[in-house]
Protein backbone atom coordinates (compact mmCIF):
# COMPACT_ATOMS: atom_id res chain seq x y z
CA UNK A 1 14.22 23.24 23.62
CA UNK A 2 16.79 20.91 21.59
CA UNK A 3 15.15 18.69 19.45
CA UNK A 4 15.84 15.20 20.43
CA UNK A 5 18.01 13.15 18.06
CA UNK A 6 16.27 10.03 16.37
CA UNK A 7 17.31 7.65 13.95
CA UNK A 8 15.78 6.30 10.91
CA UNK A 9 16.92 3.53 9.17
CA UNK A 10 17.77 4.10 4.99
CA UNK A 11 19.84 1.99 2.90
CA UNK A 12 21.58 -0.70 5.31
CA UNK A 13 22.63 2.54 7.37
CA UNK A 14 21.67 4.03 10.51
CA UNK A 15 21.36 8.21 10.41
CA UNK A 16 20.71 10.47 13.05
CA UNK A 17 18.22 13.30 12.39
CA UNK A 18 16.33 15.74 14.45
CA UNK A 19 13.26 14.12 15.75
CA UNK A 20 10.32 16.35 17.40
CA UNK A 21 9.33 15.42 20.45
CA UNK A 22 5.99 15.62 19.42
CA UNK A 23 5.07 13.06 17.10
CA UNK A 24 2.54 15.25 14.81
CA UNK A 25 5.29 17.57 13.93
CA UNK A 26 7.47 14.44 13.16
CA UNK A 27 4.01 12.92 11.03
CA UNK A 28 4.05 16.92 9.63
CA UNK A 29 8.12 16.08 8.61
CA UNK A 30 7.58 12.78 7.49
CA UNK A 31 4.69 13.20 5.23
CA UNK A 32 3.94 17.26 4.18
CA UNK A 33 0.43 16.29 2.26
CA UNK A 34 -2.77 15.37 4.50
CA UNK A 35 -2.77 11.29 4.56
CA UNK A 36 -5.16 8.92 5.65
CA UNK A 37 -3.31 7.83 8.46
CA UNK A 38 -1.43 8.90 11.77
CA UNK A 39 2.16 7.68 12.74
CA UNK A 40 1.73 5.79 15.83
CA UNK A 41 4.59 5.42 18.23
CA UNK A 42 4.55 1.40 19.64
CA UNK A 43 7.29 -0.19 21.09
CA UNK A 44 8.19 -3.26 19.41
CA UNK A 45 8.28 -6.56 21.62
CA UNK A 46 12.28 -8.50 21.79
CA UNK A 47 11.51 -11.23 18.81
CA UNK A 48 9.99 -8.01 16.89
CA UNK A 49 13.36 -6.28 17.53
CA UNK A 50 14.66 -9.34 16.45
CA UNK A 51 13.20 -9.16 13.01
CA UNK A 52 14.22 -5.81 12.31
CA UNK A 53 17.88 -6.00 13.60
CA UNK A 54 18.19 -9.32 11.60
CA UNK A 55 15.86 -8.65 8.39
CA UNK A 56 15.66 -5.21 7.77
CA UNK A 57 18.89 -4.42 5.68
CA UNK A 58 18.05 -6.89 3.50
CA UNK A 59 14.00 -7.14 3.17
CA UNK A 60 13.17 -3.68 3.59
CA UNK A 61 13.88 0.06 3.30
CA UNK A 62 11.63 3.33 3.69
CA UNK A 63 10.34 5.68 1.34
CA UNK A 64 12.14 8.45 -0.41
CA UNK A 65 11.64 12.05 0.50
CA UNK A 66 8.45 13.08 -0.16
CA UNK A 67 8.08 15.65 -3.15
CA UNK A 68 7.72 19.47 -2.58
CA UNK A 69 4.27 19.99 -0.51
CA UNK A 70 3.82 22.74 -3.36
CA UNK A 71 3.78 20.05 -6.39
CA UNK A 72 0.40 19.07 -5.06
CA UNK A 73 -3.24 20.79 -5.22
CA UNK A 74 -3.96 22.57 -1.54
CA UNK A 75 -5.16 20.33 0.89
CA UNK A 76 -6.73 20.50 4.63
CA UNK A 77 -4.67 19.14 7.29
CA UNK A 78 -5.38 17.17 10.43
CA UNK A 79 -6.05 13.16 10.09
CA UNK A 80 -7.70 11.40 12.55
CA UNK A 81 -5.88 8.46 13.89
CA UNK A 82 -7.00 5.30 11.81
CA UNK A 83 -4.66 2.29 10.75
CA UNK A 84 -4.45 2.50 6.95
CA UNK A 85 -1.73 3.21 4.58
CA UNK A 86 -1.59 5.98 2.21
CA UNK A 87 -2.16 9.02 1.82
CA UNK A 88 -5.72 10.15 -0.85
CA UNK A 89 -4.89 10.85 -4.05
CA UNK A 90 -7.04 14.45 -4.66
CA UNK A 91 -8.76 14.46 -7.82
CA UNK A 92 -8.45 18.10 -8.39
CA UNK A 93 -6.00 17.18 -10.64
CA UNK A 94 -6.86 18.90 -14.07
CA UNK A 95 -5.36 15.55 -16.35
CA UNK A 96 -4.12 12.29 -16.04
CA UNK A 97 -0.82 12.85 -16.17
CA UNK A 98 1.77 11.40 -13.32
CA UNK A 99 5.05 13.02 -13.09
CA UNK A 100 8.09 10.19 -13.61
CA UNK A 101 9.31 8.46 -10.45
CA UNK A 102 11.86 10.20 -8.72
CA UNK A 103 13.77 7.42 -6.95
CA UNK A 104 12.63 4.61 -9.78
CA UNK A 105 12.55 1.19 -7.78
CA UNK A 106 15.12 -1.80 -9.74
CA UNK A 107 13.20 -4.67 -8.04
CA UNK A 108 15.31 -6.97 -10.48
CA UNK A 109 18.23 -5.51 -8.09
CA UNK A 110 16.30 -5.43 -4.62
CA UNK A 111 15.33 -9.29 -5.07
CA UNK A 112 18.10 -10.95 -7.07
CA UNK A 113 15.98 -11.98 -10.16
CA UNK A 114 13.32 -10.61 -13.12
CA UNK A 115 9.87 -11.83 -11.92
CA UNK A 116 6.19 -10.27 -12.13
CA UNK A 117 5.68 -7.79 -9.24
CA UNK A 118 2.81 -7.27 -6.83
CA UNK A 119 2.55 -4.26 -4.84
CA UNK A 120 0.62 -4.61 -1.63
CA UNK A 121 -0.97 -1.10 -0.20
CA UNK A 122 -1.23 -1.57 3.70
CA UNK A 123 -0.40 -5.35 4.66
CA UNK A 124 -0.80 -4.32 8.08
CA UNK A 125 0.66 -7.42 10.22
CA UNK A 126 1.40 -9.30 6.98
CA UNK A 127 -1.34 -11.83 7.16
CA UNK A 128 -1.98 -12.17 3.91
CA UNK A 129 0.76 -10.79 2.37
CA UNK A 130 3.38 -13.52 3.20
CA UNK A 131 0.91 -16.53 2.96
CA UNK A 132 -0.21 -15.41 -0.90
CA UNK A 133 3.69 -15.01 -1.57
CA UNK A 134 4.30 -18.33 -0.15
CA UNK A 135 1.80 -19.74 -2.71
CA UNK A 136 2.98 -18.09 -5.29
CA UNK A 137 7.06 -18.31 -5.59
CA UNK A 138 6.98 -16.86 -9.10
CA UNK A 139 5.83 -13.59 -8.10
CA UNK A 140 7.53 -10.97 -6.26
CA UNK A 141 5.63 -8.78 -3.83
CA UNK A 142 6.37 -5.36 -2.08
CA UNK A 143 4.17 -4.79 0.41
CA UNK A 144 3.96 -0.70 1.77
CA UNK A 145 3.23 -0.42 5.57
CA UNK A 146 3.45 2.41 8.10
CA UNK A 147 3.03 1.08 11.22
CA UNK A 148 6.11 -0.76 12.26
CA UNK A 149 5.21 -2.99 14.85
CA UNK A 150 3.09 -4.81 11.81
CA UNK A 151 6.29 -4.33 9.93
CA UNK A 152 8.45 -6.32 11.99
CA UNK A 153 5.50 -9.02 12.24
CA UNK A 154 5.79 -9.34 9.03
CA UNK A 155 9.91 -9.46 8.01
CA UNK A 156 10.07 -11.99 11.31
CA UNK A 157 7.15 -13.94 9.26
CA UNK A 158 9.36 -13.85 5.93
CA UNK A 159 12.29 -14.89 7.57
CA UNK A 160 10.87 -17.85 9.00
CA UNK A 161 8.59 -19.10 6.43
CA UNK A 162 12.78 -18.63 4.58
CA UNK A 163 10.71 -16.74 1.43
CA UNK A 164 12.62 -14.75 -0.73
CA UNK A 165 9.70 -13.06 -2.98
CA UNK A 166 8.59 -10.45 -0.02
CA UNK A 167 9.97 -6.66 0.68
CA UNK A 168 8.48 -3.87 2.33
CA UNK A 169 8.56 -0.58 1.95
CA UNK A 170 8.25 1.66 5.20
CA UNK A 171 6.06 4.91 4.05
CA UNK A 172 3.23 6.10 2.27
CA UNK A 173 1.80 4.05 -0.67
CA UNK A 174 0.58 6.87 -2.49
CA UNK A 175 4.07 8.12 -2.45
CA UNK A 176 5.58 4.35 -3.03
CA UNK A 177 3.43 4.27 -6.20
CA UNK A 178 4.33 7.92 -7.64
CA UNK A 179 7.92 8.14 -6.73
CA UNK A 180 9.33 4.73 -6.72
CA UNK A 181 7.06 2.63 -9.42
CA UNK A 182 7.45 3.10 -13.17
CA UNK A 183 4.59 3.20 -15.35
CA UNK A 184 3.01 0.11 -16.56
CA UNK A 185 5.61 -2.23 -14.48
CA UNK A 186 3.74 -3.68 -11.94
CA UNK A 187 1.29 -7.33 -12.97
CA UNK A 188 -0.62 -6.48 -9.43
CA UNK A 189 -1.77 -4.46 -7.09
CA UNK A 190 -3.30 -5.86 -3.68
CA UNK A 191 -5.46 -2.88 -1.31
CA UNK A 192 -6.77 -5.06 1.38
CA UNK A 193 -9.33 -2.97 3.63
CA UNK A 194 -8.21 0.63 3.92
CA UNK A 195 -9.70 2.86 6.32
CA UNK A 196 -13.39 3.66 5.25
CA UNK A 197 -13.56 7.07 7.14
CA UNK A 198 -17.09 6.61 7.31
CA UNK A 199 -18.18 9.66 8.51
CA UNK A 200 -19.34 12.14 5.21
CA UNK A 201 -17.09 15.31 6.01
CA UNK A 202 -13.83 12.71 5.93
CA UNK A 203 -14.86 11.21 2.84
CA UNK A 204 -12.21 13.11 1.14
CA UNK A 205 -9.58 11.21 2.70
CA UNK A 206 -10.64 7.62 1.26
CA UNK A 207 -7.91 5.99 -0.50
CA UNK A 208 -9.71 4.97 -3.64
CA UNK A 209 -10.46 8.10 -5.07
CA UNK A 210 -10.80 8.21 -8.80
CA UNK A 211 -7.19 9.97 -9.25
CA UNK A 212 -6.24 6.80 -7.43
CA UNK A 213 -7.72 4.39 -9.61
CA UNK A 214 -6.04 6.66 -12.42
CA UNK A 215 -2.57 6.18 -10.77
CA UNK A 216 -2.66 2.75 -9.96
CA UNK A 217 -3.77 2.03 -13.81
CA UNK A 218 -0.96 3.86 -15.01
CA UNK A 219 1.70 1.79 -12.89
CA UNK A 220 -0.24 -1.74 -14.08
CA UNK A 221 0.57 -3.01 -16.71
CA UNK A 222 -1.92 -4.45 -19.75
CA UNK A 223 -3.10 -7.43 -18.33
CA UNK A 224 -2.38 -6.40 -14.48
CA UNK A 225 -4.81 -6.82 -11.99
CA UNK A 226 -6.44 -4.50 -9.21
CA UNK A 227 -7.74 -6.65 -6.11
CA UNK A 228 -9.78 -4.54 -3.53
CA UNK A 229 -11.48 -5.88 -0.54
CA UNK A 230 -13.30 -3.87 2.29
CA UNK A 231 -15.87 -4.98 4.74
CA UNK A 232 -17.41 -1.31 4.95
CA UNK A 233 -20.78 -1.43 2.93
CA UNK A 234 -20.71 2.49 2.12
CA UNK A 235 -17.20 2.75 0.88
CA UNK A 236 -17.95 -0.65 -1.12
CA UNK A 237 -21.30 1.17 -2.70
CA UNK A 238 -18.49 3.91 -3.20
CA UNK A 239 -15.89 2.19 -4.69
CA UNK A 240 -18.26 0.48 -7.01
CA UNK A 241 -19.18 4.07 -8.40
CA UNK A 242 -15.71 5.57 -8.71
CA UNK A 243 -13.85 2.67 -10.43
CA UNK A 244 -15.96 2.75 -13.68
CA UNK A 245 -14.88 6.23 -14.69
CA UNK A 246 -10.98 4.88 -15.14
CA UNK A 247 -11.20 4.05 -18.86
CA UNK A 248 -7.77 1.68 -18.54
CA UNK A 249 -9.82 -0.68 -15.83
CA UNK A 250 -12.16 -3.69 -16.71
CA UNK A 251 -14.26 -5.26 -13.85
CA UNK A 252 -13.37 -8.84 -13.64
CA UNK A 253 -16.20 -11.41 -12.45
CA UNK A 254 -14.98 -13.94 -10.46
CA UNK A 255 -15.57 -17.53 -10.63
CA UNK A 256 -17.28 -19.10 -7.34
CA UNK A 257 -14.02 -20.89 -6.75
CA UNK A 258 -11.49 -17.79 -6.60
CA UNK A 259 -8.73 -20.46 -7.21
CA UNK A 260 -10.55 -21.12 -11.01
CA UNK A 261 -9.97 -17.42 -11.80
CA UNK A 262 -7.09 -17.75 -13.98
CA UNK A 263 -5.52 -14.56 -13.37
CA UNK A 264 -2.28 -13.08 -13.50
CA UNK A 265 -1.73 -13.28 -9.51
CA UNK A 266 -4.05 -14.88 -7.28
CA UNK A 267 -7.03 -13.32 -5.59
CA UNK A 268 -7.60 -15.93 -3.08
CA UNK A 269 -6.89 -14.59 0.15
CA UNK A 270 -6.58 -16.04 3.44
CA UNK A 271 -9.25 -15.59 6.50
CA UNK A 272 -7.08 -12.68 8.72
CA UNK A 273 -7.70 -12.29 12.18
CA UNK A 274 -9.76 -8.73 11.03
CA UNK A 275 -12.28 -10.17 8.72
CA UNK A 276 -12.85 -13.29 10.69
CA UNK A 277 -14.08 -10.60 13.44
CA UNK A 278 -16.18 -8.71 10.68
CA UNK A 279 -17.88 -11.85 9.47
CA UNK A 280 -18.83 -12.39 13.16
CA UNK A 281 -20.90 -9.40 13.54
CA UNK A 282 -22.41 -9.92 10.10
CA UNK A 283 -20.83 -7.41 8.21
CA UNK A 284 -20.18 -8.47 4.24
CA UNK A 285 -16.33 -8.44 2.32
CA UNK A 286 -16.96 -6.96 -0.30
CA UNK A 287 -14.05 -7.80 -3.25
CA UNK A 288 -13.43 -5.73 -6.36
CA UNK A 289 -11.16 -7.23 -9.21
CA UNK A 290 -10.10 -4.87 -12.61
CA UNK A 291 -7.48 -5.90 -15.24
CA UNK A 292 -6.06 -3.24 -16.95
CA UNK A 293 -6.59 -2.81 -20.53
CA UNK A 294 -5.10 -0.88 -23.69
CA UNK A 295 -5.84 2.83 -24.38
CA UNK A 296 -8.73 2.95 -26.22
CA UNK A 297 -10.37 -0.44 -25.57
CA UNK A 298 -13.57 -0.63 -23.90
CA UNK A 299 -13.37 -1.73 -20.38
């Protein structure tokens, strides 16, 4: 059978490529290491279409190719479907090491001026992402999504609210991070409740592994800020033990007022739709903040 033709957007251009009919071989295509997510087919609703037709060109663009599945240490196959954003970062690694970007992101170029950047892993509909930009015009933000139906929420969100600090990036954040950020360049990085695959054998697949924590310190720079929130008690109790063995990351405590915390980029976030339906059933948001720090201070 012929493989159907699809098209996927790249650069302000429209290009026709072959296109499985089955959309794990086109997940397989898209992204050749295991990820914590599945590509999910949804159709997007008229204003949606909108959005995309209208914003796209100008507020977004998707990720590079991905890297030779042979660059990185053997991994098992087979996500479950789940709604995060990036795929785990294995720490099998033997060093520390991050190979330079290979499509280096000029976010001076992509939004017109030099300003602090913020790079949000999984905004999801763009809740939060927009409304933090909004109230803070100084900073820049890319926010990394996969599932485009959130996407186009999102760019039809920016367009309205008429900000000009918000892109996204279509793809895998892991991937956004190692092939499109430049070490020490970003003042922020947002991770707003990524999947907690909370059964043990998937474990392996959470986000915030310690190479993670290792790759987003390298792309902070001194004085940069990590801001983690999940509403999943076991992968808090997790993240809480992983993040002290990254020597460039210093646990912030926040002041009861999270508007008082004098940071770099705020860590007051909005009440979304999702953790106004956690707090209902009683389940705790847990929030994690880290600066980054010079080589060889004590964290």
């Amino acid at each position: 059978m012929r493989p159907m033709l699809g098209h996927i957007r790249k650069a302000g251009t429209m290009e026709s490529v072959p296109q499985s009919q089955d959309p794990r071989a086109e997940h397989r295509r898209l992204y050749p290491r295991v990820t914590s997510f599945r590509s999910r087919r949804a159709s997007l609703t008229p204003a949606q279409q909108l959005a995309m037709d209208t914003g796209w060109d100008t507020l977004g663009r998707d990720i590079p190719p991905a890297r030779p599945v042979e660059a990185f240490p053997a991994e098992t196959p087979g996500p479950r479907p789940g709604a995060t954003v990036a795929s785990p970062v294995p720490d099998t690694q033997p060093d520390r090491t991050f190979p330079a970007p290979s499509h280096p992101l000029d976010a001076a170029a992509w939004f017109g001026r030099e300003a602090p950047l913020v790079v949000e892993i999984g905004s999801g509909t763009g809740t939060s992402t927009w409304a933090m930009a909004q109230a803070e015009p100084d900073l820049d933000v890319v926010a990394v999504e996969v599932y485009l139906p959130g996407i186009a929420q999102l760019v039809g969100a920016v367009q309205r609210a008429d900000l000009t600090n918000v892109r996204v990036v279509r793809g895998d954040g892991v991937a956004m991070l190692e092939d499109m950020v430049a070490p020490g360049s970003l003042t922020g990085v947002r991770v707003y409740f990524p999947d907690p695959w909370p059964k043990a054998r998937h474990h392996k697949r959470r986000l915030l592994s310690g190479r993670m924590f290792a790759l987003i310190a390298d792309r902070l720079r001194v004085g940069g800020i990590l801001h983690v929130a999940t509403d999943h008690a076991d992968y808090a109790e997790a993240i809480a033990e992983t993040a002290p063995s990254e020597p460039l990351l210093r646990p912030v405590a926040l002041p009861p007022r999270l508007a008082d915390a004098g940071l770099p980029i705020s860590v007051d976030r909005p009440v979304t739709k999702f953790q106004d339906k956690a707090a209902q059933v009683g389940r705790e948001i847990h929030e994690f903040v880290w600066e980054r720090v010079e080589e060889g201070e004590v964290p």
